[in-house]
N, C-alpha and C. Protein backbone atom coordinates (compact mmCIF):
# COMPACT_ATOMS: atom_id res chain seq x y z
N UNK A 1 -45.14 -131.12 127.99
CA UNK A 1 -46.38 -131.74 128.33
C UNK A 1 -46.35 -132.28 129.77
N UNK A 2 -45.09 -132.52 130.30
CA UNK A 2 -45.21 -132.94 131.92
C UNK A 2 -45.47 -131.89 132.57
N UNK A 3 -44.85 -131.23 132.27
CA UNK A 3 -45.07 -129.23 133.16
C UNK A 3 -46.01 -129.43 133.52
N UNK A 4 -47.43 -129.54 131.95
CA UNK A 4 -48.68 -129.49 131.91
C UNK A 4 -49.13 -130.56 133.05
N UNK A 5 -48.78 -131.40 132.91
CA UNK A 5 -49.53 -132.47 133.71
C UNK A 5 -49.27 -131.75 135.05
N UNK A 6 -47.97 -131.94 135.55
CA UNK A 6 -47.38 -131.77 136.98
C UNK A 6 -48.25 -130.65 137.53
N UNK A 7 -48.50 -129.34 137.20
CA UNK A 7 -49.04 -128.39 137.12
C UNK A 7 -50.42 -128.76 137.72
N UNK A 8 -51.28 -129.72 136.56
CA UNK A 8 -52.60 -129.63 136.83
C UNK A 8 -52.60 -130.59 138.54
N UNK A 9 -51.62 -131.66 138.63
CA UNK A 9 -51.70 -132.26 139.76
C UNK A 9 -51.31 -131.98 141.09
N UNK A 10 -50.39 -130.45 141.03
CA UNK A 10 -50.22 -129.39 142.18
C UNK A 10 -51.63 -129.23 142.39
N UNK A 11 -52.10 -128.56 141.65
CA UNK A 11 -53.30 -127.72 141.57
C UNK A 11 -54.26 -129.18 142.17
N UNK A 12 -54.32 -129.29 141.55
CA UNK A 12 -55.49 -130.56 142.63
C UNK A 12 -55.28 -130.75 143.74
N UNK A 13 -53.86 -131.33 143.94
CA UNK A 13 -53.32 -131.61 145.19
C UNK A 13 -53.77 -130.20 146.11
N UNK A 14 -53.78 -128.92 145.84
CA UNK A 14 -54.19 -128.12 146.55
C UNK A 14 -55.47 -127.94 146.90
N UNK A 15 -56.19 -127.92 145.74
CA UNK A 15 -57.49 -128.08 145.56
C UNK A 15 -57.99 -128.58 146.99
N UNK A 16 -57.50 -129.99 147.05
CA UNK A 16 -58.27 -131.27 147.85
C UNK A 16 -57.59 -130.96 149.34
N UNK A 17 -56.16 -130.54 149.31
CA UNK A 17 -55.68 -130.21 150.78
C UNK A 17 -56.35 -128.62 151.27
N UNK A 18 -56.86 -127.89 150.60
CA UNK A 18 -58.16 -126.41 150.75
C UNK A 18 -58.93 -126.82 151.76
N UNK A 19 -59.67 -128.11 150.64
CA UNK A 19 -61.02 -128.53 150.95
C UNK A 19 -61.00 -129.20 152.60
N UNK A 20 -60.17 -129.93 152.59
CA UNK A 20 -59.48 -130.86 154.01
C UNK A 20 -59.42 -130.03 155.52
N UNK A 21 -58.31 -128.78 155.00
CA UNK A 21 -58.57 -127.70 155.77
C UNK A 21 -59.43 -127.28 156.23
N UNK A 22 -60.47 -126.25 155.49
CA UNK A 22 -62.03 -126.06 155.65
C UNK A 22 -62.75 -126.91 156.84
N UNK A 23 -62.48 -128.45 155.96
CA UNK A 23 -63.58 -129.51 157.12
C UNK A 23 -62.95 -129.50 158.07
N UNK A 24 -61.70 -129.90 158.55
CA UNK A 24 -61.16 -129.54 159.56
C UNK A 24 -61.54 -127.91 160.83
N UNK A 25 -61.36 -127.50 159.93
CA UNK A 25 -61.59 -126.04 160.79
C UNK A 25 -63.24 -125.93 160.63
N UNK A 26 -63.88 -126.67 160.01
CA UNK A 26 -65.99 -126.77 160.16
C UNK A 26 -65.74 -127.52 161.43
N UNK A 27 -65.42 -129.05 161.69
CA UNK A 27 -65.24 -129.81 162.49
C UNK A 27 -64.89 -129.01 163.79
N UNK A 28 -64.00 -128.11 164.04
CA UNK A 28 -63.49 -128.04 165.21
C UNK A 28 -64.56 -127.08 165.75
N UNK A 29 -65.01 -125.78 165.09
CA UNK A 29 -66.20 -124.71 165.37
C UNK A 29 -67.71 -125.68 165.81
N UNK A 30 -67.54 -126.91 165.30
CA UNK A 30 -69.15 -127.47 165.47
C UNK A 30 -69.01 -128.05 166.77
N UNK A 31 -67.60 -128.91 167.35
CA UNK A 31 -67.13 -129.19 168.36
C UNK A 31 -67.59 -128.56 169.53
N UNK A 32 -66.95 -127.01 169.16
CA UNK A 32 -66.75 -125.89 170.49
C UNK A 32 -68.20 -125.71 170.70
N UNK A 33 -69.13 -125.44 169.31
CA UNK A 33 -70.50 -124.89 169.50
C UNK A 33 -71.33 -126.45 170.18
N UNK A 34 -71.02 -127.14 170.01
CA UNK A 34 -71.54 -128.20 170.62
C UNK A 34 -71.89 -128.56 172.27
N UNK A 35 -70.05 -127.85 172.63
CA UNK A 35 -69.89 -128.55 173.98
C UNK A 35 -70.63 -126.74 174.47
N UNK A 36 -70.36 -126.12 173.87
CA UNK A 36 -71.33 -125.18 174.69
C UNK A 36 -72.20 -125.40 175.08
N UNK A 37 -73.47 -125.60 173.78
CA UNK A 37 -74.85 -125.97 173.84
C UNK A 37 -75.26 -126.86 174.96
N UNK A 38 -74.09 -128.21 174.97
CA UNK A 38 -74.15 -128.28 176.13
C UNK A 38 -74.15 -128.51 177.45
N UNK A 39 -73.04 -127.54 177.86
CA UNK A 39 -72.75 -127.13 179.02
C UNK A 39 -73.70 -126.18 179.31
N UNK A 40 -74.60 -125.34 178.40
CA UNK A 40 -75.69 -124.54 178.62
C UNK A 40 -77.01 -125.21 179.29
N UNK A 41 -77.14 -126.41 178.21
CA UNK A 41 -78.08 -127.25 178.78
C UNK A 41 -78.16 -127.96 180.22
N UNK A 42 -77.16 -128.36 180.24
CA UNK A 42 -76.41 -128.47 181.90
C UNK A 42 -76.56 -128.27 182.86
N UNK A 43 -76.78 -126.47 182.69
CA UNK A 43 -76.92 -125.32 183.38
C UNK A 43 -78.11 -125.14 183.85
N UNK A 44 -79.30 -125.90 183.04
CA UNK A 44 -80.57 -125.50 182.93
C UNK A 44 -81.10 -126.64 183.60
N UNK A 45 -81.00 -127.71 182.87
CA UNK A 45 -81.88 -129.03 183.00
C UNK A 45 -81.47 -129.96 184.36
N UNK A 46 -80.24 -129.52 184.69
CA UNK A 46 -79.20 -130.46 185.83
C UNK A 46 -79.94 -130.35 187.69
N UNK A 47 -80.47 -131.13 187.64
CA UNK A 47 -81.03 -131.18 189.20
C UNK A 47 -80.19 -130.90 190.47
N UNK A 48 -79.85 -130.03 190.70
CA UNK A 48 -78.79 -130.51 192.22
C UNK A 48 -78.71 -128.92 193.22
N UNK A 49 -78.29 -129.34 194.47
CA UNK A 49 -78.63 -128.54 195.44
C UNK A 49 -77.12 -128.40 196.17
N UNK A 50 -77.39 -127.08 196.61
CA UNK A 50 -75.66 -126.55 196.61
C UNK A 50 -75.18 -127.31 198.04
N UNK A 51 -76.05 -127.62 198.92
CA UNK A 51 -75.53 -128.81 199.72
C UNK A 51 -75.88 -130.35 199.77
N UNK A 52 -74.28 -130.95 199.92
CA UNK A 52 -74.79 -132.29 199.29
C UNK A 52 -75.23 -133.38 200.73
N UNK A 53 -75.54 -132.83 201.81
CA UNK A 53 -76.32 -133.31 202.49
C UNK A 53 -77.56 -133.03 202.55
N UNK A 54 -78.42 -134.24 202.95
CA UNK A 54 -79.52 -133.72 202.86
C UNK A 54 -80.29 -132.84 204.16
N UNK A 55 -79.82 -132.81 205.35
CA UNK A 55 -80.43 -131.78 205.98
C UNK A 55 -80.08 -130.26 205.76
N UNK A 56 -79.35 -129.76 205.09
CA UNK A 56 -78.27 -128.48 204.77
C UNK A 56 -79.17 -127.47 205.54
N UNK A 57 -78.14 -125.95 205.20
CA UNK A 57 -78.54 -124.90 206.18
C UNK A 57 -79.76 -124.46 205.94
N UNK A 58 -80.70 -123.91 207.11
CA UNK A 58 -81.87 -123.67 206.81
C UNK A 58 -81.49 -122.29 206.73
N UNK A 59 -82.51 -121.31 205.71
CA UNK A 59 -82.27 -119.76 205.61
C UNK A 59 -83.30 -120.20 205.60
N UNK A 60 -83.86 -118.44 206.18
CA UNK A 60 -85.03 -117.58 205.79
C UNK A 60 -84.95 -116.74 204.21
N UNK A 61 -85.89 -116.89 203.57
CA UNK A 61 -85.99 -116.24 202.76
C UNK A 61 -87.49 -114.98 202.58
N UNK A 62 -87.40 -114.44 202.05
CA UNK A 62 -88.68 -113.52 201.65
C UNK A 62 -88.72 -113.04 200.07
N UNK A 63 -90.36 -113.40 200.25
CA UNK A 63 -90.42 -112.66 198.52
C UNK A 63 -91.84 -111.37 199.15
N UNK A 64 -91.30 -110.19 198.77
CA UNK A 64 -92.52 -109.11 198.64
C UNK A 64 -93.31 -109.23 197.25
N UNK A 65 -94.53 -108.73 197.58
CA UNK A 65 -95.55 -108.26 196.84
C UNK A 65 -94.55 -107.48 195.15
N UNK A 66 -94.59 -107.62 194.28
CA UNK A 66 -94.24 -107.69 193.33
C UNK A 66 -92.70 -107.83 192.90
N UNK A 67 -92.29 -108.36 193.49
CA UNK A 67 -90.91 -109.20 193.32
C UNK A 67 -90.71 -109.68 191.44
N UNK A 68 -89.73 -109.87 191.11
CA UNK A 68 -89.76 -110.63 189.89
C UNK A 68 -89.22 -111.60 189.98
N UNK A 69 -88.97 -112.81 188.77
CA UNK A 69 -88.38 -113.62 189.16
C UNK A 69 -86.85 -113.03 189.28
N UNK A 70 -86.44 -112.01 187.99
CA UNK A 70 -84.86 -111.32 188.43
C UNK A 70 -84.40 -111.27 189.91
N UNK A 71 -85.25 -110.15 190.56
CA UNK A 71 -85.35 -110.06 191.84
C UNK A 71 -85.17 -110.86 192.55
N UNK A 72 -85.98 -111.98 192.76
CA UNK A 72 -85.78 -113.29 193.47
C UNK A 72 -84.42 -114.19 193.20
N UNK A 73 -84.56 -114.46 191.78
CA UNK A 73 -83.12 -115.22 191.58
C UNK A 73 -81.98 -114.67 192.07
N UNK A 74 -81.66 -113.24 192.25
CA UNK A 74 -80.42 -112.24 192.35
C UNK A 74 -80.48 -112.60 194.02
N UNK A 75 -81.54 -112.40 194.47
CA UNK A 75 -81.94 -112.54 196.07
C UNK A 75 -81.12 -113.95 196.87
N UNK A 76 -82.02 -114.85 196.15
CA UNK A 76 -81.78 -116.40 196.40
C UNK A 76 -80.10 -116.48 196.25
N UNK A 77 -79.33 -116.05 195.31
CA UNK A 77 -78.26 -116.32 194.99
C UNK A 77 -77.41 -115.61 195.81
N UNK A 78 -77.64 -114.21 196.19
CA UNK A 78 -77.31 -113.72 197.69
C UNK A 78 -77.50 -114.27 198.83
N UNK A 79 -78.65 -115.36 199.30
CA UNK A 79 -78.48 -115.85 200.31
C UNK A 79 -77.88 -117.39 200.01
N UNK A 80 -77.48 -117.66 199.33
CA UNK A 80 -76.27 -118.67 199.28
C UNK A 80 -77.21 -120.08 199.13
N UNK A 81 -78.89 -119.65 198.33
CA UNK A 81 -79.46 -120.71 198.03
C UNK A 81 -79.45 -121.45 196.68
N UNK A 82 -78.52 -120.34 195.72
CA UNK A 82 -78.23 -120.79 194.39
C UNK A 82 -77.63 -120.47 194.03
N UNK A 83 -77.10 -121.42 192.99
CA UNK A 83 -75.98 -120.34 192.18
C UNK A 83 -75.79 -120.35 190.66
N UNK A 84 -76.72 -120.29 190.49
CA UNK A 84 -77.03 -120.09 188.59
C UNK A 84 -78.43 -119.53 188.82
N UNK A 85 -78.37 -117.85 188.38
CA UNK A 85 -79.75 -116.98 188.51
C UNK A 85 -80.55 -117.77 186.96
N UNK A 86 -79.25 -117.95 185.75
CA UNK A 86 -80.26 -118.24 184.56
C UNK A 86 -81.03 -119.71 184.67
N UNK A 87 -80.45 -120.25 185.33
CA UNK A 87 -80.94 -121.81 185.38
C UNK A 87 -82.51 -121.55 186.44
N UNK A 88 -82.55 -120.58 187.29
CA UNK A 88 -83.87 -120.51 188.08
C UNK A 88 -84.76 -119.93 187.10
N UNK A 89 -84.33 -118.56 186.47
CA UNK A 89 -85.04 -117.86 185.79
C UNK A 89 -86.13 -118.47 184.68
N UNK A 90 -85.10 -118.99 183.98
CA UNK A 90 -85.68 -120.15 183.19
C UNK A 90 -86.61 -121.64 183.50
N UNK A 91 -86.25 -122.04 184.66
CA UNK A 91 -87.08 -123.16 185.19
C UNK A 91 -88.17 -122.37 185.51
N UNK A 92 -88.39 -121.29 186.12
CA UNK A 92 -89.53 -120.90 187.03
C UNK A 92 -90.43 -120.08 185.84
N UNK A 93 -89.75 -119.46 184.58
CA UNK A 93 -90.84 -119.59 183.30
C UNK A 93 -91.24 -120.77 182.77
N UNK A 94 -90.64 -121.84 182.16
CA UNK A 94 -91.30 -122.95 181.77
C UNK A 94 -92.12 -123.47 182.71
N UNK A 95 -91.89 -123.26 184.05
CA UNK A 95 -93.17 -123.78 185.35
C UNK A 95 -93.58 -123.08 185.64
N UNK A 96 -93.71 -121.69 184.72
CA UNK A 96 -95.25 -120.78 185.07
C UNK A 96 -95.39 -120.72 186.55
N UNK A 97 -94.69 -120.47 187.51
CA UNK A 97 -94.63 -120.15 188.60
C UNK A 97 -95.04 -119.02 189.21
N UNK A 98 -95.82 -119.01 189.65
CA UNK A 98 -96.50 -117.54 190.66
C UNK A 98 -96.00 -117.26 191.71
N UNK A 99 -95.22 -116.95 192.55
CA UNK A 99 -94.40 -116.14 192.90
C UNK A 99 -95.36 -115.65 194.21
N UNK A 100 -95.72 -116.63 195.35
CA UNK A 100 -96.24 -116.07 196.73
C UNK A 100 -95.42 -115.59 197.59
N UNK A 101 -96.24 -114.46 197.55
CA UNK A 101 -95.53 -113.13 198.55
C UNK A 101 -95.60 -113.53 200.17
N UNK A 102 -94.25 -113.90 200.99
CA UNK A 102 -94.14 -114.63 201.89
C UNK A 102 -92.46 -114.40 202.89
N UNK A 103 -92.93 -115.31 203.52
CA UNK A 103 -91.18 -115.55 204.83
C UNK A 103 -91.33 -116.70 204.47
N UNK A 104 -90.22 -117.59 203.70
CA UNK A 104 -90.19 -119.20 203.88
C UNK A 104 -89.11 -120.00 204.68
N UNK A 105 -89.15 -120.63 204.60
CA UNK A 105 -87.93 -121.18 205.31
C UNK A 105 -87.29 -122.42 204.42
N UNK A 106 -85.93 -122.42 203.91
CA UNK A 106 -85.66 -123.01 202.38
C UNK A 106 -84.40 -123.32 203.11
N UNK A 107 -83.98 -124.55 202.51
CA UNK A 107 -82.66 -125.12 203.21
C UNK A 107 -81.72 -125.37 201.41
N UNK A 108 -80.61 -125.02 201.93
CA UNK A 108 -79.40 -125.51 201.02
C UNK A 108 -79.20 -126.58 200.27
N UNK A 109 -79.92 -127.75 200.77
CA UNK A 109 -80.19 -129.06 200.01
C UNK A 109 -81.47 -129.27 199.14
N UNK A 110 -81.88 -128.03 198.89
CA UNK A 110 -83.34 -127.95 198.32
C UNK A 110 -82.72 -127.77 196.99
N UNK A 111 -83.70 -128.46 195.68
CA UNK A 111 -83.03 -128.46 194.49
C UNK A 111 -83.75 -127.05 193.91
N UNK A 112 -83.68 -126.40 192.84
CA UNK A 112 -84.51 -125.33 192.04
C UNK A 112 -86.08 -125.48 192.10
N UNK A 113 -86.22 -126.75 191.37
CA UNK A 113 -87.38 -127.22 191.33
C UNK A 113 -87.97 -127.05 193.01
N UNK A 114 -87.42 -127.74 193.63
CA UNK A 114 -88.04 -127.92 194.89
C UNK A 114 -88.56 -126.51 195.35
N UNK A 115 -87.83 -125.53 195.27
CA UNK A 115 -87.98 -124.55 195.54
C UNK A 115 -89.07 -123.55 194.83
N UNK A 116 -88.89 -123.65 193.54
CA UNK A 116 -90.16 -123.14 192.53
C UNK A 116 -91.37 -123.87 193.00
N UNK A 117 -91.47 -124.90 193.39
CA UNK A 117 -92.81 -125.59 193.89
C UNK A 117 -93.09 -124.61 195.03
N UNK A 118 -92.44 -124.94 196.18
CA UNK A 118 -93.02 -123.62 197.34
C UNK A 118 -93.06 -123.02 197.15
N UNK A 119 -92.69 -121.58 196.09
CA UNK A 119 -93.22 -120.58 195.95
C UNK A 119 -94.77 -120.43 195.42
N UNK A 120 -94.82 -121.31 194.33
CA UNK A 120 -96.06 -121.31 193.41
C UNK A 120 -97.08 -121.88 194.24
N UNK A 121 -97.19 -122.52 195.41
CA UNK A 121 -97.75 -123.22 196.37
C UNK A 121 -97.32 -123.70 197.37
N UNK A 122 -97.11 -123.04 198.57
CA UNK A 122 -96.80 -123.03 199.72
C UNK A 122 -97.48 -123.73 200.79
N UNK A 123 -96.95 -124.50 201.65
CA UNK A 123 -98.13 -125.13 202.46
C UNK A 123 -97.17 -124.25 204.57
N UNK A 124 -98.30 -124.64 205.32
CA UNK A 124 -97.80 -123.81 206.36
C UNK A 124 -96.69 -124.81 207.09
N UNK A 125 -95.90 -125.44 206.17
CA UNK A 125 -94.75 -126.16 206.68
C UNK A 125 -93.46 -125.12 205.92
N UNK A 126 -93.86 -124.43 204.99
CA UNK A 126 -92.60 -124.11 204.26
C UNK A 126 -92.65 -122.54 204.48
N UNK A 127 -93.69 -122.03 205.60
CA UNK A 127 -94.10 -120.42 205.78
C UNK A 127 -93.60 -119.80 207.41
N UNK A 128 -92.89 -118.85 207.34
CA UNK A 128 -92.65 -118.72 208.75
C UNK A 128 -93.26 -117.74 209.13
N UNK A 129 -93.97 -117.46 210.15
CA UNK A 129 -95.01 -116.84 211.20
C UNK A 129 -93.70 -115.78 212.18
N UNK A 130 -93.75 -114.35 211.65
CA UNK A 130 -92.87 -114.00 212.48
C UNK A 130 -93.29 -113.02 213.38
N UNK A 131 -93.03 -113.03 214.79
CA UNK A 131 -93.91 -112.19 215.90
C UNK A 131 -92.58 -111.42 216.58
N UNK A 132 -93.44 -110.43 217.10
CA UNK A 132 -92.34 -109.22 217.72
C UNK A 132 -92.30 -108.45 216.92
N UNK A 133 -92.23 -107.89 215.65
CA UNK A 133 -92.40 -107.12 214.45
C UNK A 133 -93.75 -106.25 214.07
N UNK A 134 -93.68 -105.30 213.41
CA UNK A 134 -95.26 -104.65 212.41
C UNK A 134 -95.52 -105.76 211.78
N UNK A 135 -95.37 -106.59 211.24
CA UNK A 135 -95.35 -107.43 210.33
C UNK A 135 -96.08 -108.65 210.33
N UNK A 136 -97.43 -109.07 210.39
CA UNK A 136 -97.39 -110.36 210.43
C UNK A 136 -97.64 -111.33 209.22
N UNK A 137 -97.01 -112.10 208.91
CA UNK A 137 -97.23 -112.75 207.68
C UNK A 137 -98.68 -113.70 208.21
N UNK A 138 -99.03 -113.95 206.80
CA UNK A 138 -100.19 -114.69 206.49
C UNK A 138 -99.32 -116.49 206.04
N UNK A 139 -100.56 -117.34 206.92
CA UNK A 139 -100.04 -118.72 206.45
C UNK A 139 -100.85 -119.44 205.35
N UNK A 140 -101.81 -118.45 205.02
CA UNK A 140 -102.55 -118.26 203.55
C UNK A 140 -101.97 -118.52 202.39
N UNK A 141 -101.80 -118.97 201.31
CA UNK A 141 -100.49 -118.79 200.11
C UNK A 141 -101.54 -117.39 199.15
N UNK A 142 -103.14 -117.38 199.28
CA UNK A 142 -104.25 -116.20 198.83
C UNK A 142 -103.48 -115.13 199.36
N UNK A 143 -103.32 -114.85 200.71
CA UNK A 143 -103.48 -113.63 200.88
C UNK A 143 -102.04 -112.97 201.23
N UNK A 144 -102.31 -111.37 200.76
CA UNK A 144 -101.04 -110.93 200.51
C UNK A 144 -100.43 -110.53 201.99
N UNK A 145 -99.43 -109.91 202.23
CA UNK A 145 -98.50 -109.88 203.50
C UNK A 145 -99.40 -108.23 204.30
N UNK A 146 -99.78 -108.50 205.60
CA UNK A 146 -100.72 -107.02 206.27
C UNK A 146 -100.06 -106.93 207.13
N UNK A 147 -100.00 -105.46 206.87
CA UNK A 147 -99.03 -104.77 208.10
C UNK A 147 -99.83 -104.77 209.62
N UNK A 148 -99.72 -105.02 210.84
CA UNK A 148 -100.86 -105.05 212.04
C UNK A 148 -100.44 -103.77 212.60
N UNK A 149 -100.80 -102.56 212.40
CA UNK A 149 -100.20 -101.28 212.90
C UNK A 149 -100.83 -100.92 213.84
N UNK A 150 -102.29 -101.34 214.00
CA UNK A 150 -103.14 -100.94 215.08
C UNK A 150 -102.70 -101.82 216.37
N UNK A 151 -102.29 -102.57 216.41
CA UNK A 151 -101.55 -103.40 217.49
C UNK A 151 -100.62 -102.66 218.08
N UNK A 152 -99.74 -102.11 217.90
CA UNK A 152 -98.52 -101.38 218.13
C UNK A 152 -98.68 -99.94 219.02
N UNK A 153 -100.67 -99.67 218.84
CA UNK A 153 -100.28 -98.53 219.70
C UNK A 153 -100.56 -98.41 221.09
């Protein structure tokens, strides 16, 4: 009859050290999925500009006539104005951003946001006027980019 007993109290004892295990190893997966979520969020929601002064380098940038935001983000991140394409991609859908076809002039200390604002509405402080070229841009944020070809001959 002790067998019996001893027996049933292994068996529990396992039972309950199973169960222990399990939560343990639930606990650690909810952990990892946690700090992902977010470090994802992070990624997205986190305000900051890749120079931490505030006058930083000024670039030229350009967006053509049907650009996407892909396009642009891949662009921007080539000229060393960002560096998380998903964190733009995503800000500049939730801010429904329209995307004016332009020459701007965008500095390194400019945050995402800051930057999705001048595109979606540009004023002729953030537009560069470039001469010597076919090309003249418009300081319009309406009107699209006209080639001046009749000038040239």
């Amino acid at each position: 009859m002790k067998n019996n007993t001893l027996e049933k109290l292994s068996y529990l004892f396992l039972k309950i050290a199973k169960f222990f295990v399990k939560m343990a190893i639930f606990c650690v997966i909810i952990y990892f999925i946690g700090m992902q979520l977010f470090n994802l969020g992070h990624r997205l929601f986190y305000e900051r500009a890749l120079a931490s002064d505030e006058s930083g380098e000024e670039i030229v940038f350009e967006i053509k006539n049907g650009d996407t935001a892909d396009v642009i983000a891949n662009n921007l991140e080539k000229a060393g104005l960002i560096d998380d394409t998903l964190a733009f991609k995503f800000r500049a859908k939730i801010y429904k951003t329209n995307f004016t076809p332009n020459v701007y002039s965008l500095k390194t200390s400019m945050t995402i946001k800051n930057m999705l604002d001048i595109f979606d509405s540009p004023t002729s402080n953030d537009i560069i006027v470039t001469q010597g070229t076919d090309e003249v841009y418009q300081l319009s944020p309406e009107e699209d980019l006209v080639e001046d070809t009749e000038e040239t001959e």
